[in-house]
PDB file of N, CA and C in Angstrom:
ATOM      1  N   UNK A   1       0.817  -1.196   0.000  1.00  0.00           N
ATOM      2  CA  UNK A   1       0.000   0.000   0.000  1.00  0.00           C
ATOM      3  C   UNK A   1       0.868   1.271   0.000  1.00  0.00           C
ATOM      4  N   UNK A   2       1.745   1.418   0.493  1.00  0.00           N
ATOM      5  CA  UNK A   2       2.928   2.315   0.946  1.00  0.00           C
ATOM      6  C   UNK A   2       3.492   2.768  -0.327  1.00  0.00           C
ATOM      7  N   UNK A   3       3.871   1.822  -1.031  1.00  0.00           N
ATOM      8  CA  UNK A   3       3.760   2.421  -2.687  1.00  0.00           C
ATOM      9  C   UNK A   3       3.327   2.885  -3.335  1.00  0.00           C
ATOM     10  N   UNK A   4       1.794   2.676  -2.942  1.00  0.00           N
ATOM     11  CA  UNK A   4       0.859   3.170  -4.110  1.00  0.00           C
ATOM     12  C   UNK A   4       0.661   4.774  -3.782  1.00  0.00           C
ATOM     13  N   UNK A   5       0.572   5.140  -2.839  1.00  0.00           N
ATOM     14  CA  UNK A   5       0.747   6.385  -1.855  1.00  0.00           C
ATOM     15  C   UNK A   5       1.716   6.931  -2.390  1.00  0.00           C
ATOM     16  N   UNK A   6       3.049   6.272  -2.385  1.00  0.00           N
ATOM     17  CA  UNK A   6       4.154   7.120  -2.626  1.00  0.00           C
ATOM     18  C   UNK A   6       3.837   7.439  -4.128  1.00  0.00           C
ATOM     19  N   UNK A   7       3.579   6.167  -5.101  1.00  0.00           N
ATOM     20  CA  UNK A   7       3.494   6.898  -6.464  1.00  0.00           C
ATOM     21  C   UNK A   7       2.633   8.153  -6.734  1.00  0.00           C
ATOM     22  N   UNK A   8       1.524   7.681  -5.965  1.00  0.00           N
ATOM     23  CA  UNK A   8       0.385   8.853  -6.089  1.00  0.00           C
ATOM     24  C   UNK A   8       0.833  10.332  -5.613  1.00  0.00           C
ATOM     25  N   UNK A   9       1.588  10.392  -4.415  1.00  0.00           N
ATOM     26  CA  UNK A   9       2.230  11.783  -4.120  1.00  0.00           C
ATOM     27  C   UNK A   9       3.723  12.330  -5.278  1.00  0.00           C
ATOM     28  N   UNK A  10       4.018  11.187  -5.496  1.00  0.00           N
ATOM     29  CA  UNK A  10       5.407  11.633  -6.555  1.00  0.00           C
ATOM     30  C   UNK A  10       4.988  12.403  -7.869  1.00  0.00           C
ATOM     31  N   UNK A  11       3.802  11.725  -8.657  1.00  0.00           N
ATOM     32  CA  UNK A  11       3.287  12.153  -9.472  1.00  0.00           C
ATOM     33  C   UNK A  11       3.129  13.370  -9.265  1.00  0.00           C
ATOM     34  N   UNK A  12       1.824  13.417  -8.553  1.00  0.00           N
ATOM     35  CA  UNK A  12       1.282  14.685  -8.323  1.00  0.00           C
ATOM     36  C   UNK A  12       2.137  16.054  -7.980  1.00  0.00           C
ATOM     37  N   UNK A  13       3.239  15.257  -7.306  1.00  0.00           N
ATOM     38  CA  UNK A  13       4.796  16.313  -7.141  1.00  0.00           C
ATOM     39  C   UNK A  13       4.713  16.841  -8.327  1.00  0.00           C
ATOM     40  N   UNK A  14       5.288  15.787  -8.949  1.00  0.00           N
ATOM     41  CA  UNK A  14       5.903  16.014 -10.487  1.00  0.00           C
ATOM     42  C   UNK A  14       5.172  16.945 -11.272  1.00  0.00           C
ATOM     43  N   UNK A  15       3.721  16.948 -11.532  1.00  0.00           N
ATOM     44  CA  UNK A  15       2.472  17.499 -12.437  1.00  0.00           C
ATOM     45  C   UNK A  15       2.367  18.864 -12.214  1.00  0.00           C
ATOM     46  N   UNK A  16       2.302  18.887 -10.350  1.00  0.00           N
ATOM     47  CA  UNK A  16       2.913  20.193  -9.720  1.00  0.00           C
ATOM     48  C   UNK A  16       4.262  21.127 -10.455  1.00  0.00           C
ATOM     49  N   UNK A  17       5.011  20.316 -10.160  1.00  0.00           N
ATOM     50  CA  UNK A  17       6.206  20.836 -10.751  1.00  0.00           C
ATOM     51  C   UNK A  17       6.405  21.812 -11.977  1.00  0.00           C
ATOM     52  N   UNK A  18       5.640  20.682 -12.655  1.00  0.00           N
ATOM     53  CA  UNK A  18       5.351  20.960 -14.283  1.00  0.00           C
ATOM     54  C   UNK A  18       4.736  22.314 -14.728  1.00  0.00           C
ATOM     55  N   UNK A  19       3.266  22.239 -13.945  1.00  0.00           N
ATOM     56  CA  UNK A  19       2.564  23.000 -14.281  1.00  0.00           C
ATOM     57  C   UNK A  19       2.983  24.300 -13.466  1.00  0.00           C
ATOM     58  N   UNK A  20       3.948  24.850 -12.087  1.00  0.00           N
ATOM     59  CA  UNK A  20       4.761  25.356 -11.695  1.00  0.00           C
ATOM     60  C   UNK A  20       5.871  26.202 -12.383  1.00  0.00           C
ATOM     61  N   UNK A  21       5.970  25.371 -13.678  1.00  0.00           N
ATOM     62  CA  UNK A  21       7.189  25.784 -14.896  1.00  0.00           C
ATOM     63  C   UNK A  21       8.381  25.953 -13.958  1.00  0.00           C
ATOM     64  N   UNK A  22       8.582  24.753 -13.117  1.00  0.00           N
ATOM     65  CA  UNK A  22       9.777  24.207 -12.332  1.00  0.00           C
ATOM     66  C   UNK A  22      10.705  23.547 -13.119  1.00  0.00           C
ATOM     67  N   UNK A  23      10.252  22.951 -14.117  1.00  0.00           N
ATOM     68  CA  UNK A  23      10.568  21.704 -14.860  1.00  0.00           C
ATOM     69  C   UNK A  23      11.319  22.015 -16.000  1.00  0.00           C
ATOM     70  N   UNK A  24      13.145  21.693 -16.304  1.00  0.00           N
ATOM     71  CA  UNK A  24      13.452  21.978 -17.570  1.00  0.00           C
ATOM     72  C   UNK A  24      13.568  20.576 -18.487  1.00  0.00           C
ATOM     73  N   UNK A  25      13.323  20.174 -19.379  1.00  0.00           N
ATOM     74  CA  UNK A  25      14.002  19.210 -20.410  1.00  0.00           C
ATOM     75  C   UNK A  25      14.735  19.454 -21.296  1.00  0.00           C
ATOM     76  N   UNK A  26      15.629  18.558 -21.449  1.00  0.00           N
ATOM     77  CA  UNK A  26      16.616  18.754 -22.566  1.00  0.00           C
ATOM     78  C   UNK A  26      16.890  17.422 -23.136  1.00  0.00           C
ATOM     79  N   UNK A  27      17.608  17.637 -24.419  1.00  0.00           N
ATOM     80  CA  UNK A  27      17.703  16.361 -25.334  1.00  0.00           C
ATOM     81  C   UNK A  27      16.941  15.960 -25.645  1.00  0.00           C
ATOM     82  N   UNK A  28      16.607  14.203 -25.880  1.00  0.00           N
ATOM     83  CA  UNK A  28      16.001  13.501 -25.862  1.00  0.00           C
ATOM     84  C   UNK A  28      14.490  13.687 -24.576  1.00  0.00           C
ATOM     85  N   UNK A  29      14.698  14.789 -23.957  1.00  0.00           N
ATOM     86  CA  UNK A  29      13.339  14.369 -23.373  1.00  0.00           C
ATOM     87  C   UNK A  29      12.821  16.033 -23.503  1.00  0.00           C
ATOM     88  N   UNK A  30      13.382  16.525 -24.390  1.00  0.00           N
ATOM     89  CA  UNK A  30      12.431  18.304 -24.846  1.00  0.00           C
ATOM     90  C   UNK A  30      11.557  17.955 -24.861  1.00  0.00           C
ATOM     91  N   UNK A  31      10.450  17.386 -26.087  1.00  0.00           N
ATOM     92  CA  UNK A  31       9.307  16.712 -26.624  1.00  0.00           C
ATOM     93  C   UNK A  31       8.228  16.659 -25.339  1.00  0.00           C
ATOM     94  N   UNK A  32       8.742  16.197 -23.673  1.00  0.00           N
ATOM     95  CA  UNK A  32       7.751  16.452 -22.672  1.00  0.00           C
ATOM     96  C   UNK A  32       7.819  18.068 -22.344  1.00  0.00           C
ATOM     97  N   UNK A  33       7.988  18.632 -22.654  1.00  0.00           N
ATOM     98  CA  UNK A  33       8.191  20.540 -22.410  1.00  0.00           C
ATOM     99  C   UNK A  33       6.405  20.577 -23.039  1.00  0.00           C
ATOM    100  N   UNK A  34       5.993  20.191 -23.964  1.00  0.00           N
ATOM    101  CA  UNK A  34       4.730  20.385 -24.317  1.00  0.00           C
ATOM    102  C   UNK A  34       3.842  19.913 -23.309  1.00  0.00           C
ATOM    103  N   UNK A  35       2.574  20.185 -23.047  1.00  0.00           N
ATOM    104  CA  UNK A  35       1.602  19.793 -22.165  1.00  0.00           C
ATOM    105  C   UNK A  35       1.189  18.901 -22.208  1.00  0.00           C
ATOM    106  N   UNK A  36       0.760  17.997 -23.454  1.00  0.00           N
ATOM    107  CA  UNK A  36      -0.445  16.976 -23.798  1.00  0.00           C
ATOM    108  C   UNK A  36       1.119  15.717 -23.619  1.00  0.00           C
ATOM    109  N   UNK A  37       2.214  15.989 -24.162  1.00  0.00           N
ATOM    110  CA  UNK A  37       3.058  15.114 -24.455  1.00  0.00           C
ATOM    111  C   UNK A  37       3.674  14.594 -22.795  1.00  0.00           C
ATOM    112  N   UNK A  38       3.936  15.577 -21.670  1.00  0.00           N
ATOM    113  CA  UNK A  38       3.850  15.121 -20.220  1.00  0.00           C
ATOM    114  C   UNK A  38       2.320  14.574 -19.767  1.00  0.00           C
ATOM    115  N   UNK A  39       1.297  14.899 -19.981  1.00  0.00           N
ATOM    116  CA  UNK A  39       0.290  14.345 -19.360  1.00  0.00           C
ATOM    117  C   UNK A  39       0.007  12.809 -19.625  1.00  0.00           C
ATOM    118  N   UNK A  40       1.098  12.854 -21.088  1.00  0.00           N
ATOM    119  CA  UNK A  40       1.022  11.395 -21.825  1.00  0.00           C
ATOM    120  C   UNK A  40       1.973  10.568 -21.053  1.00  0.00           C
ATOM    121  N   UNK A  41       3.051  11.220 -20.597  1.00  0.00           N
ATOM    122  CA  UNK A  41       3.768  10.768 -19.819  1.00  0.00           C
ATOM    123  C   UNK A  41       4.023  10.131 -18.016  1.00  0.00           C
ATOM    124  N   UNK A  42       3.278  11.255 -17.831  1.00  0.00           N
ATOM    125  CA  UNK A  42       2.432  10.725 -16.500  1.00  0.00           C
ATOM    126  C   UNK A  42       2.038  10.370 -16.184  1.00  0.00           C
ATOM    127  N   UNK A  43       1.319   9.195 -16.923  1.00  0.00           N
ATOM    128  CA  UNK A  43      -0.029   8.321 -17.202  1.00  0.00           C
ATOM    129  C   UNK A  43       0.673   7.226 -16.884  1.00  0.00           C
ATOM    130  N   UNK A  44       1.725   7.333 -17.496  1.00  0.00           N
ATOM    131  CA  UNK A  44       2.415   5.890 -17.914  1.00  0.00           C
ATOM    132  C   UNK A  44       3.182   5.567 -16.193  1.00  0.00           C
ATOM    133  N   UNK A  45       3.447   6.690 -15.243  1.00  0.00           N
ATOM    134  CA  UNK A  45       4.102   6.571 -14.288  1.00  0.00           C
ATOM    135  C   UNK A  45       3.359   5.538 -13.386  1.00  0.00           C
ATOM    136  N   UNK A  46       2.026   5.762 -13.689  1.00  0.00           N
ATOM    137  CA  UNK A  46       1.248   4.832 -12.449  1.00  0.00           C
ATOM    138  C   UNK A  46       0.965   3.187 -12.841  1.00  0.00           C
ATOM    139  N   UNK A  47       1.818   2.989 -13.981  1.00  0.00           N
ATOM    140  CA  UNK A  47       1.934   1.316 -14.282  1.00  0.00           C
ATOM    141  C   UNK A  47       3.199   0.890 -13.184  1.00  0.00           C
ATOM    142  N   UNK A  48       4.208   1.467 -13.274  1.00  0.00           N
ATOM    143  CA  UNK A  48       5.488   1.377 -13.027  1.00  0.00           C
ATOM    144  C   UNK A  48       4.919   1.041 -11.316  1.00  0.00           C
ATOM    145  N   UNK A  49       6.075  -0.365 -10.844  1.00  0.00           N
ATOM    146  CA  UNK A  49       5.566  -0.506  -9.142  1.00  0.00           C
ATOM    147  C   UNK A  49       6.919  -0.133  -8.363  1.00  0.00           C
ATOM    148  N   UNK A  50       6.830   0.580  -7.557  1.00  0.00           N
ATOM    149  CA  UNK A  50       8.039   0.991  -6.636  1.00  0.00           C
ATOM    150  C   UNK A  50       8.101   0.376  -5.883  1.00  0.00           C
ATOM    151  N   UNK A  51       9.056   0.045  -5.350  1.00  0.00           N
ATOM    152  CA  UNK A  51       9.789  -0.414  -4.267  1.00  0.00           C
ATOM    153  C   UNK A  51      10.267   0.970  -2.844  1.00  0.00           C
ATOM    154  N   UNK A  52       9.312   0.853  -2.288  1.00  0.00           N
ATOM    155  CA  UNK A  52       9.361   1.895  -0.830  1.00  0.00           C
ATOM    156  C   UNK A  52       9.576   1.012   0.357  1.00  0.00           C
ATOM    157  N   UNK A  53      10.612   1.563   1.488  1.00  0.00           N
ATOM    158  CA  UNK A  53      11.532   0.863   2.428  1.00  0.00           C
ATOM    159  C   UNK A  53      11.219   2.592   3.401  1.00  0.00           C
ATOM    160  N   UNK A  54      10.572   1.920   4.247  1.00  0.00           N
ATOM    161  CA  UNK A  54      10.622   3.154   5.266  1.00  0.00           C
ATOM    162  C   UNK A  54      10.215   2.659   7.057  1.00  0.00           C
ATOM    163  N   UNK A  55      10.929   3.505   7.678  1.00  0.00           N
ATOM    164  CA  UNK A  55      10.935   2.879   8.637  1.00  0.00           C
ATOM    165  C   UNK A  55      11.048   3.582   9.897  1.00  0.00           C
ATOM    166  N   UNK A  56      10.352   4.127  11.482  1.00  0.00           N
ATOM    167  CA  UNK A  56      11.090   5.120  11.727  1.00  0.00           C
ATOM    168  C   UNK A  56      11.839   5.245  12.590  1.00  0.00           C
ATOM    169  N   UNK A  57      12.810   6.300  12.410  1.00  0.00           N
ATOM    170  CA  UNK A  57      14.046   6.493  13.168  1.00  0.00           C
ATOM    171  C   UNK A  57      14.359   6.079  14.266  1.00  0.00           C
ATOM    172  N   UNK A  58      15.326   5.531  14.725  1.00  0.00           N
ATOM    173  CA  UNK A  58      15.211   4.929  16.170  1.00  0.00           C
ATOM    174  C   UNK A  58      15.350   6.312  17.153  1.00  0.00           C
ATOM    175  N   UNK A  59      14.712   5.740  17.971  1.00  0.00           N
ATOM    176  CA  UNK A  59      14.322   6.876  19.002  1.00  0.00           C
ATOM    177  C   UNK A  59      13.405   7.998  18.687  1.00  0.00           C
ATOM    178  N   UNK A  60      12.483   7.904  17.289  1.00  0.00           N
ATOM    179  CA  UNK A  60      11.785   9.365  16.948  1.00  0.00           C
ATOM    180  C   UNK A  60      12.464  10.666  16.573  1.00  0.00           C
ATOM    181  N   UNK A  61      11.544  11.130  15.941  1.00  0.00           N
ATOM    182  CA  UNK A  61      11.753  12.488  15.534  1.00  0.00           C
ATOM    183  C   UNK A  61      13.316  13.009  16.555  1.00  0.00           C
ATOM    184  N   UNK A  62      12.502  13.329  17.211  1.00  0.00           N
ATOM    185  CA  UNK A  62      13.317  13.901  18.848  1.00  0.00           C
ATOM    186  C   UNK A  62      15.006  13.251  18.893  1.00  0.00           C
ATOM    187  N   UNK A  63      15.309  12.112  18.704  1.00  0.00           N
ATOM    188  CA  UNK A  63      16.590  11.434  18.611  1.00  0.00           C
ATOM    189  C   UNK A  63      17.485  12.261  17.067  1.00  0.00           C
ATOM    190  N   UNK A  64      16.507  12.139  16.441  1.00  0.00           N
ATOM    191  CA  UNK A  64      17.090  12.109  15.097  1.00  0.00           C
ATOM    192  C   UNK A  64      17.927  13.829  15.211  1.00  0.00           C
ATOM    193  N   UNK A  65      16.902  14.726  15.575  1.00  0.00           N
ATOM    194  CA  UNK A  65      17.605  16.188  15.424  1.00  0.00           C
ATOM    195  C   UNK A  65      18.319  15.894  16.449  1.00  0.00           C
ATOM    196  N   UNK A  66      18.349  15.463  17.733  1.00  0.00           N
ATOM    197  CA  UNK A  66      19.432  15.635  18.855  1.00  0.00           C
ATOM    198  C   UNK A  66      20.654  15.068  17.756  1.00  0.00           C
ATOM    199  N   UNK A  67      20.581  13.900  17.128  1.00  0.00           N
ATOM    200  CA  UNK A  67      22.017  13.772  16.507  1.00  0.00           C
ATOM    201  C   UNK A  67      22.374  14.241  15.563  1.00  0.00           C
ATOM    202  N   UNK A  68      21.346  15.069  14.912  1.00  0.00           N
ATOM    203  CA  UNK A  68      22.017  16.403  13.564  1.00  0.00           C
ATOM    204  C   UNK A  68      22.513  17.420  14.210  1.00  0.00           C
ATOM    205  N   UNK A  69      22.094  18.073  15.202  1.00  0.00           N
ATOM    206  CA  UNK A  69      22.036  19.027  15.811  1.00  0.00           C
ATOM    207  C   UNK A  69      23.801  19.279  16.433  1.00  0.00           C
ATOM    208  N   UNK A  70      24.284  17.845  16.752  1.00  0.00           N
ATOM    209  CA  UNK A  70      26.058  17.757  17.326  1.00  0.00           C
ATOM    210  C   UNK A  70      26.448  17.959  16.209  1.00  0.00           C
ATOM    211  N   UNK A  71      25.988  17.611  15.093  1.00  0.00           N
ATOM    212  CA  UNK A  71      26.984  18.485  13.687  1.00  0.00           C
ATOM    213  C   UNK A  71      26.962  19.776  13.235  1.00  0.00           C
ATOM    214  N   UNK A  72      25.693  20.603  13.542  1.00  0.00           N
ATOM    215  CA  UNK A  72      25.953  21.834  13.711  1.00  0.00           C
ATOM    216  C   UNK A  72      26.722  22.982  13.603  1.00  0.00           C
ATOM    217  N   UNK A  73      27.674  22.792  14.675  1.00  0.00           N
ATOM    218  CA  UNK A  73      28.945  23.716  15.036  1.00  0.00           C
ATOM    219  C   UNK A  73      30.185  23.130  14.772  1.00  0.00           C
ATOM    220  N   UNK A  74      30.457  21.591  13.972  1.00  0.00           N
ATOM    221  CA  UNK A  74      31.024  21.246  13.523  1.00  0.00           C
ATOM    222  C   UNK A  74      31.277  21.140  11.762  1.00  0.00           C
ATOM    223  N   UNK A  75      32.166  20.669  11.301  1.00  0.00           N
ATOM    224  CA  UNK A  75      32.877  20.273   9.888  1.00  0.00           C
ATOM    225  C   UNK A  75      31.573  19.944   9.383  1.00  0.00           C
ATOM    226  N   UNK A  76      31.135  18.996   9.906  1.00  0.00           N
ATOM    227  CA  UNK A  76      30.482  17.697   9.160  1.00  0.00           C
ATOM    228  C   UNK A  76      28.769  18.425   8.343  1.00  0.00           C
ATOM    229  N   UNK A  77      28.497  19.674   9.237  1.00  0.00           N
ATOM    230  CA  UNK A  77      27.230  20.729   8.740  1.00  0.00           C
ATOM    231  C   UNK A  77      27.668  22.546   9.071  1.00  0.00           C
ATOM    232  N   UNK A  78      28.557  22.742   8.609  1.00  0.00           N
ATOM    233  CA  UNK A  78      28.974  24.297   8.916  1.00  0.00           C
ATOM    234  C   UNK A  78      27.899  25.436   8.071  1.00  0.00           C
ATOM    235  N   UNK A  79      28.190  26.775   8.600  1.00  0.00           N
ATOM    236  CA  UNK A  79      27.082  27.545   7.685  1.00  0.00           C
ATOM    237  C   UNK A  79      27.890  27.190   6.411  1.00  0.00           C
ATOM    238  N   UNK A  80      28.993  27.421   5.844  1.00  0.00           N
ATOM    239  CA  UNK A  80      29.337  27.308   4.615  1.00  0.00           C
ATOM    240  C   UNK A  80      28.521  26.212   3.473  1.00  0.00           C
ATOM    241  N   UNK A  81      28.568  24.912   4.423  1.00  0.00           N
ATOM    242  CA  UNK A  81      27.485  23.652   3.140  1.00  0.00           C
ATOM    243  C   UNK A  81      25.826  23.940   3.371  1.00  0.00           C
ATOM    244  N   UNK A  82      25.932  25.053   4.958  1.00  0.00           N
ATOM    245  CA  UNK A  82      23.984  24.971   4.255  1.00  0.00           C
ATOM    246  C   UNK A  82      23.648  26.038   2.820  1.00  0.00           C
ATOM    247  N   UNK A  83      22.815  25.003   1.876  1.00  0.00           N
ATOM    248  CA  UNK A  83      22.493  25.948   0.731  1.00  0.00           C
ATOM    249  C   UNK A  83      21.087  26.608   1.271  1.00  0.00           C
ATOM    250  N   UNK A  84      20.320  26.045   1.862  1.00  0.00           N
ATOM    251  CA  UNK A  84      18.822  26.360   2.257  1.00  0.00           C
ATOM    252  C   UNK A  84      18.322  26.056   3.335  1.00  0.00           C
ATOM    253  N   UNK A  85      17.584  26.803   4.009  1.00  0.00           N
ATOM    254  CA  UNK A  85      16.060  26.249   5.537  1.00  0.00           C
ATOM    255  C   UNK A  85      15.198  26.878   5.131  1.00  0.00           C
ATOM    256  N   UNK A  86      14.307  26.219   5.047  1.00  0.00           N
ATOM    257  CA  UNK A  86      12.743  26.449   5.351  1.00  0.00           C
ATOM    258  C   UNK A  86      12.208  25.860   6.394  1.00  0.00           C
ATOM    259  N   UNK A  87      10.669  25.662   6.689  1.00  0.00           N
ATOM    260  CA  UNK A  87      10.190  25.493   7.379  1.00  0.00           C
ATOM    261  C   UNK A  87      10.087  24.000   7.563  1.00  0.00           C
ATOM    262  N   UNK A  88      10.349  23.153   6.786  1.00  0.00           N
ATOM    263  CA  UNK A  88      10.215  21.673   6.017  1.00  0.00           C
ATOM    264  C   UNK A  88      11.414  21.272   6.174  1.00  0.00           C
ATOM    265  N   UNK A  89      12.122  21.840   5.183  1.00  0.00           N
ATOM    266  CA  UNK A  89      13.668  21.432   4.869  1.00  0.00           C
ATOM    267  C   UNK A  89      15.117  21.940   5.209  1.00  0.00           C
ATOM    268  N   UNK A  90      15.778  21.252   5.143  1.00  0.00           N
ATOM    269  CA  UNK A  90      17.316  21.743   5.718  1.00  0.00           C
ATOM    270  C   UNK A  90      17.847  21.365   4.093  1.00  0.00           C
ATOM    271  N   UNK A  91      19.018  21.680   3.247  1.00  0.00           N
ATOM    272  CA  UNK A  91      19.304  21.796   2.430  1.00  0.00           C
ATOM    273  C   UNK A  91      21.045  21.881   2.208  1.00  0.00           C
ATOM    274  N   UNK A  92      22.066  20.764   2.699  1.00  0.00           N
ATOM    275  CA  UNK A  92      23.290  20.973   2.551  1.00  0.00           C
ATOM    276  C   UNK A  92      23.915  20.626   1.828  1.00  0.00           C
ATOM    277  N   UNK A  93      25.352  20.932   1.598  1.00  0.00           N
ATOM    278  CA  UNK A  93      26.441  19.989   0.851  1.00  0.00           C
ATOM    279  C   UNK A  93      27.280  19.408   1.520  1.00  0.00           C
ATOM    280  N   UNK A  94      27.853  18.529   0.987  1.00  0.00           N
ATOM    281  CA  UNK A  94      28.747  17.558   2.008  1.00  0.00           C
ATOM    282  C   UNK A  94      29.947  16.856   1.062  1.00  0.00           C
ATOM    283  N   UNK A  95      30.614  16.391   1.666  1.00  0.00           N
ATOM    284  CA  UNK A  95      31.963  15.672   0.854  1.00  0.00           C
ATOM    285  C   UNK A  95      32.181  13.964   1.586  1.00  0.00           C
ATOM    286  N   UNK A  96      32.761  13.279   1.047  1.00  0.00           N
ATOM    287  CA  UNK A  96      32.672  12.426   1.779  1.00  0.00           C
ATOM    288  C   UNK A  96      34.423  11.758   1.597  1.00  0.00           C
ATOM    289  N   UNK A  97      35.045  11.498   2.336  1.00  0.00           N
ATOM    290  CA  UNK A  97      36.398  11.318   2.803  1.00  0.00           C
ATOM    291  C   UNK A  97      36.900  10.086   2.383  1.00  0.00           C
ATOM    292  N   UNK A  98      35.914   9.129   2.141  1.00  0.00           N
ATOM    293  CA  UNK A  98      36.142   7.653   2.092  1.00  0.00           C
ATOM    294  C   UNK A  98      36.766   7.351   0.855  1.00  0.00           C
ATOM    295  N   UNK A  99      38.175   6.598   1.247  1.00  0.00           N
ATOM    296  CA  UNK A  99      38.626   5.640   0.161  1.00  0.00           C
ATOM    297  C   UNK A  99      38.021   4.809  -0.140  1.00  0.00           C
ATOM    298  N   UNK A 100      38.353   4.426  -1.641  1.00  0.00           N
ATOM    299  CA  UNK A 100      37.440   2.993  -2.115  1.00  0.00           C
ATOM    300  C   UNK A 100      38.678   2.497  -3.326  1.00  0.00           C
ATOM    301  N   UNK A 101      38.566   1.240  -3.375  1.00  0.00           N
ATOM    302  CA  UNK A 101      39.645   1.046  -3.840  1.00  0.00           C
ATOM    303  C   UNK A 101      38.944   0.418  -5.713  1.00  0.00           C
ATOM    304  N   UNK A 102      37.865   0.492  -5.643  1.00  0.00           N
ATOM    305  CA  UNK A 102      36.671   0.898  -7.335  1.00  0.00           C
ATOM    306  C   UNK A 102      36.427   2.174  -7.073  1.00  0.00           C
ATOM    307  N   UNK A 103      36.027   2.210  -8.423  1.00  0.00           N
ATOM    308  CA  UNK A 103      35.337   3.557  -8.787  1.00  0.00           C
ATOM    309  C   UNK A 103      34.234   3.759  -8.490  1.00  0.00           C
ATOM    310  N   UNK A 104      33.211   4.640  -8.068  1.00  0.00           N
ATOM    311  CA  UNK A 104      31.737   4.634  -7.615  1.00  0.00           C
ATOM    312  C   UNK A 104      31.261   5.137  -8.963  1.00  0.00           C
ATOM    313  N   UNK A 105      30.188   3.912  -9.503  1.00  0.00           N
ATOM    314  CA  UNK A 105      29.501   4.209 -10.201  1.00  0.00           C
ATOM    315  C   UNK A 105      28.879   5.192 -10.515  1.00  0.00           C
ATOM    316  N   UNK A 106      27.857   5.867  -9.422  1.00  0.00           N
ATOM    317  CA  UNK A 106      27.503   6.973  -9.618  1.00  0.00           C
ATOM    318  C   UNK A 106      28.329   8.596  -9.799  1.00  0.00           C
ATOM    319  N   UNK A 107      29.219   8.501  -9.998  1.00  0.00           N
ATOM    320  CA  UNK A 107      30.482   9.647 -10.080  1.00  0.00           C
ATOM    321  C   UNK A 107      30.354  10.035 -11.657  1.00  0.00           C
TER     322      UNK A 107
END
């Protein structure tokens, strides 16, 4: 059920988005920049079945900021990597230190 929820809010993100004129395409996917040609596209999103893994935080809400909150005034969240806060969201950059002795795919 948890899926079907999530697709249903992703979409509707997305349609949001769209109709927002949030949304750029390029290349191969200009052709959805038109209206009728994303709505055609969106259609097709709610065949597709996701895989959603959620679970919550140990200790609650309440745990979770107590342990963001020690990074703070440290390296690991300085003002320099916050890009954004709102009321919702926190918004940073980060680096990550770790050797690997492959390449990370996603790079």
């Amino acid at each position: 059920m948890l899926s079907r929820v999530f697709r249903g809010k992703f979409v509707a993100g997305l349609r949001r988005a769209f109709h927002g004129k949030q949304l750029a395409f390029y290349g191969a996917l200009e052709p959805l920049a038109n209206e009728k040609a994303f709505a055609a596209f969106s259609r097709t999103l709610f065949r597709e079945e996701r895989v959603v893994y959620a679970k919550a935080p140990f200790g609650g809400p309440a745990h979770v900021l107590e342990y963001l909150a020690r990074y703070t005034h440290r390296v690991a969240i300085s003002n320099h990597r916050l890009l954004s806060v709102d009321d919702d969201h926190v918004t940073f950059r980060w680096k990550t230190t770790r050797i690997t002795a492959s390449p990370v795919p996603w790079l």
